[in-house]
Protein backbone atom coordinates (compact mmCIF):
# COMPACT_ATOMS: atom_id res chain seq x y z
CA UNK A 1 30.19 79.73 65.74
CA UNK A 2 31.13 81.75 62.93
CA UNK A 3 27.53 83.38 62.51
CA UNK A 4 27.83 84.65 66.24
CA UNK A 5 31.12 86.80 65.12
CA UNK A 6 29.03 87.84 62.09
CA UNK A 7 31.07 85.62 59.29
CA UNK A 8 30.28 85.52 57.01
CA UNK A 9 26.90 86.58 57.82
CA UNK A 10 24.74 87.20 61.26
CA UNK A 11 23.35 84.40 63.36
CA UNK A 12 20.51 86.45 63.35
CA UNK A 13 20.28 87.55 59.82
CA UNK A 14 20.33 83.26 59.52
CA UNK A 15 17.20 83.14 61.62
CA UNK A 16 15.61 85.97 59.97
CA UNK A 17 16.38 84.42 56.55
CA UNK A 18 15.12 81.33 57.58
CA UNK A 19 11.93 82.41 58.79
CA UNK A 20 10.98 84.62 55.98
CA UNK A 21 12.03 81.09 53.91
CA UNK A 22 9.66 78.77 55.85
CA UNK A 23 6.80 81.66 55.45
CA UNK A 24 6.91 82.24 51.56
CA UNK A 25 8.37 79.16 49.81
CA UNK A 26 8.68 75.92 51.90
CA UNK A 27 5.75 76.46 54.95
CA UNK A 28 5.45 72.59 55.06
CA UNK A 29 9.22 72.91 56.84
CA UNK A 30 8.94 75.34 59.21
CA UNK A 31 9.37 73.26 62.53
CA UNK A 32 12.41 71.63 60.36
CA UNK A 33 14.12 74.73 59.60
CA UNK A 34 13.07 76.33 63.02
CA UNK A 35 14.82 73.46 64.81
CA UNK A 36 17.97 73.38 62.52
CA UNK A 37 18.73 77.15 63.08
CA UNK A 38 18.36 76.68 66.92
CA UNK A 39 20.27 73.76 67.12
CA UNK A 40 23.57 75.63 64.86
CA UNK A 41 22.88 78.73 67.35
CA UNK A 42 22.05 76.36 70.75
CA UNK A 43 25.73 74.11 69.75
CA UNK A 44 27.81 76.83 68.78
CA UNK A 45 27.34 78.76 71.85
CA UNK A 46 28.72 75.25 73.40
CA UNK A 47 31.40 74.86 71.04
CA UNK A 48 32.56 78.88 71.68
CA UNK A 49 32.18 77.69 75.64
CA UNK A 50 34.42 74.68 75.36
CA UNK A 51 36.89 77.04 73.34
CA UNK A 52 37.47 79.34 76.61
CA UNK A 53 37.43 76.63 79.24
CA UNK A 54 39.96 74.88 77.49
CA UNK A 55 41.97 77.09 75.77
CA UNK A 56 41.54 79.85 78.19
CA UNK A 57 44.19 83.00 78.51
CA UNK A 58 46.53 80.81 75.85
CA UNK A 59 43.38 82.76 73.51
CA UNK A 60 45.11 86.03 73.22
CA UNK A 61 48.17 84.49 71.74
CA UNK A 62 46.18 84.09 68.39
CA UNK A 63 46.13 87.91 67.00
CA UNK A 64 42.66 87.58 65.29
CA UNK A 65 41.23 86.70 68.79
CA UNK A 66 42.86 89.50 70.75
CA UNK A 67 41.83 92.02 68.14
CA UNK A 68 37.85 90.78 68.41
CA UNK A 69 38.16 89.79 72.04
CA UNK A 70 39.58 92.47 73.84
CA UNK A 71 40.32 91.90 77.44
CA UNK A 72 38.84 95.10 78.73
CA UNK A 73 35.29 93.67 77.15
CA UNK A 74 35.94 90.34 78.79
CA UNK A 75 36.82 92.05 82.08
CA UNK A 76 33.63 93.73 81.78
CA UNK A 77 31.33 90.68 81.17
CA UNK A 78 33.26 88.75 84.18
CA UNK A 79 32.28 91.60 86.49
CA UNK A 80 28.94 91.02 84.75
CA UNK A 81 28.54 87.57 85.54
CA UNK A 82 30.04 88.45 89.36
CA UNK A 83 27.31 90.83 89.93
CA UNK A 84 23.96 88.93 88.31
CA UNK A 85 24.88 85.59 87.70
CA UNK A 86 23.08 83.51 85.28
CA UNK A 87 21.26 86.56 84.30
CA UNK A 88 24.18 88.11 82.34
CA UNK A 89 23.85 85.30 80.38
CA UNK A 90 19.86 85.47 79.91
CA UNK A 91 20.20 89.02 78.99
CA UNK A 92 23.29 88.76 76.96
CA UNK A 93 22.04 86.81 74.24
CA UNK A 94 19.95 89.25 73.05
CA UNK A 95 22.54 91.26 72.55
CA UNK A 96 24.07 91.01 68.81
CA UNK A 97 27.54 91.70 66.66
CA UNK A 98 29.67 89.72 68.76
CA UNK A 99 28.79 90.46 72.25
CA UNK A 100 27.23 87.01 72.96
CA UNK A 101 30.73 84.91 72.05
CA UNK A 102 32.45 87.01 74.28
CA UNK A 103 29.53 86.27 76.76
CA UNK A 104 30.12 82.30 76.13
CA UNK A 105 33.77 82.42 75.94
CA UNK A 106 33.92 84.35 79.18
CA UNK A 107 31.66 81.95 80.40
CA UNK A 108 33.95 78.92 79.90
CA UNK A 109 37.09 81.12 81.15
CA UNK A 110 35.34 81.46 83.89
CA UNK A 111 34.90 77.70 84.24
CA UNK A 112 31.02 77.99 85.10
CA UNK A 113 29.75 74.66 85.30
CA UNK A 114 28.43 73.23 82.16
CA UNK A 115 25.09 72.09 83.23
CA UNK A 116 24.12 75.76 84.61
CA UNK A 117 25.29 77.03 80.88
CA UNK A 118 23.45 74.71 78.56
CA UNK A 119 20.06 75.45 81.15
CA UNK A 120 20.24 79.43 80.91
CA UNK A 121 21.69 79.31 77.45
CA UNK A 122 18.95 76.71 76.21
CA UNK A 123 16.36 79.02 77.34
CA UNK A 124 18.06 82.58 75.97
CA UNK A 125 18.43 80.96 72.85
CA UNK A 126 15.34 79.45 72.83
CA UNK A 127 13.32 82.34 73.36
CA UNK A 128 15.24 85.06 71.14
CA UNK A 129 15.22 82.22 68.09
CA UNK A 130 11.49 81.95 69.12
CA UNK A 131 10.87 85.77 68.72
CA UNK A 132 13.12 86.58 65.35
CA UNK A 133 11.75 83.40 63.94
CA UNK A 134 8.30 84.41 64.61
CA UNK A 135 8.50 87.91 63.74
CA UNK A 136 10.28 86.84 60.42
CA UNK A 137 7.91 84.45 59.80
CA UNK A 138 4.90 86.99 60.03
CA UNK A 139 6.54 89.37 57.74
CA UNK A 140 7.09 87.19 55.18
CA UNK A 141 3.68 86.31 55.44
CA UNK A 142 2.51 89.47 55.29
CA UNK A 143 5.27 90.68 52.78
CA UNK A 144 3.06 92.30 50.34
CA UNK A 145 1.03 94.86 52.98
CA UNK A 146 4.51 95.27 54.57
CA UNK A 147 6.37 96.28 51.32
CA UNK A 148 4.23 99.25 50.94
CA UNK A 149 5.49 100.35 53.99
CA UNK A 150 9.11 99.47 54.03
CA UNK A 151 9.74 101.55 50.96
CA UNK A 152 8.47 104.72 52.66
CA UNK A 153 10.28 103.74 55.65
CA UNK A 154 13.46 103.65 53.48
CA UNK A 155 12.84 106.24 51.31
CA UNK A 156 12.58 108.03 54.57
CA UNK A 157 15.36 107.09 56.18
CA UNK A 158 17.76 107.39 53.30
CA UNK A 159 16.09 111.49 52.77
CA UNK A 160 17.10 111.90 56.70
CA UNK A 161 20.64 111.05 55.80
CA UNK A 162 21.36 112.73 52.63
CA UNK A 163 20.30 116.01 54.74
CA UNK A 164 22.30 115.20 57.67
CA UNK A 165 25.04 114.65 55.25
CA UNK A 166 24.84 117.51 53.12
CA UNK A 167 24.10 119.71 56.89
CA UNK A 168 27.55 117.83 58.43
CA UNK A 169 29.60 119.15 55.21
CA UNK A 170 28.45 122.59 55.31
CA UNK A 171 29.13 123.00 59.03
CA UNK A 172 32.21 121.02 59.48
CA UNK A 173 34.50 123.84 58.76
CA UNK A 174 32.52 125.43 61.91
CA UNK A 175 33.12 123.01 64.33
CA UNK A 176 36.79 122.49 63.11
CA UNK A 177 37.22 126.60 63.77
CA UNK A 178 35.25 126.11 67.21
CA UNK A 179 37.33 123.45 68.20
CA UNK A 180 40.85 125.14 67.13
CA UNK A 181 39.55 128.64 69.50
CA UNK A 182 38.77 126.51 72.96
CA UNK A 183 41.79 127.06 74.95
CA UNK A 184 42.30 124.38 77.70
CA UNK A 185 43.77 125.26 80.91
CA UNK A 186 47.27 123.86 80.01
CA UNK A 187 47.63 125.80 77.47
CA UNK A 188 47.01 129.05 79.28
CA UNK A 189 49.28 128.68 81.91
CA UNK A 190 51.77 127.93 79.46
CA UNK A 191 50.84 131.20 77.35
């Protein structure tokens, strides 16, 4: 449950780790750890589900909860689920940093029947643990073509920045002097 809210780490920095694991140094376990990171993802979402059916609006009491749960996000998944259904749910896993707890919390709030959860969450989880698994898994098996790679991509990346910094701190006096000219229509009437 924790991994979904990213503590300590990602749930899917977990599957990612776990694949790259069962590719380079234990390949005789990968249906054991395959099935172990699943089943943490597949009963946490069930856990986080029983947590807003039961619990419910009493939630936002607890400051920690309010502050990563905010009720215009939930508002916005409930029209979600009002709108597509199931699908909101299908989709919504996919989506990482958080969004999916609010997606199974809202879910329970919600009071959506159990049985139509564990089906559409059984098969969202399923597949997107299928995909990062498997994609992890072939980079770690390819690791040494890849690496050749990755380090231009970084290098790359980390040139783009350093310009875009260095560009931002020459120009920010600019836009600060930009900003402080544009005259809104308020303040003209009031001139």
């Amino acid at each position: 449950m924790l991994a979904g809210l990213n503590v300590p780490i990602s749930e899917d920095l977990l599957i990612i780790f776990s694949g790259v694991l069962a590719s380079t140094l234990v390949p005789e376990n990968v249906w054991k750890l395959f099935l172990a990171v699943f089943l943490g993802a597949y009963l946490s979402d069930g856990i986080v589900y029983w947590i807003g059916r039961l619990w419910g609006a009493k939630l936002w009491r607890i400051r920690w909860f309010a502050r990563i749960f905010h009720p215009k996000k939930l508002q916005q998944i409930e029209s979600y689920y009002s709108r597509f259904g199931v699908v909101t749910l299908l989709v919504g896993r996919l989506i990482p940093f958080g969004v999916r707890n609010c997606l199974f919390v809202t879910a329970g709030i919600g009071k959506m029947r159990f049985w139509k959860f564990l089906i559409a969450d059984g098969i969202a989880c399923l597949s997107s643990n299928i995909a990062l698994f498997s994609l992890a898994y072939f980079c770690g098996k390819n690791c040494s073509y890849l690496v050749k790679y990755v380090n231009v991509v970084i290098f790359s990346l980390f040139l783009v920045a350093l310009i875009a910094f260095i560009w931002y701190k020459r120009n920010k006096n600019v836009f600060a002097n930009s900003k402080a000219n544009i005259t809104t229509p308020i303040q003209k009437t009031v001139d």
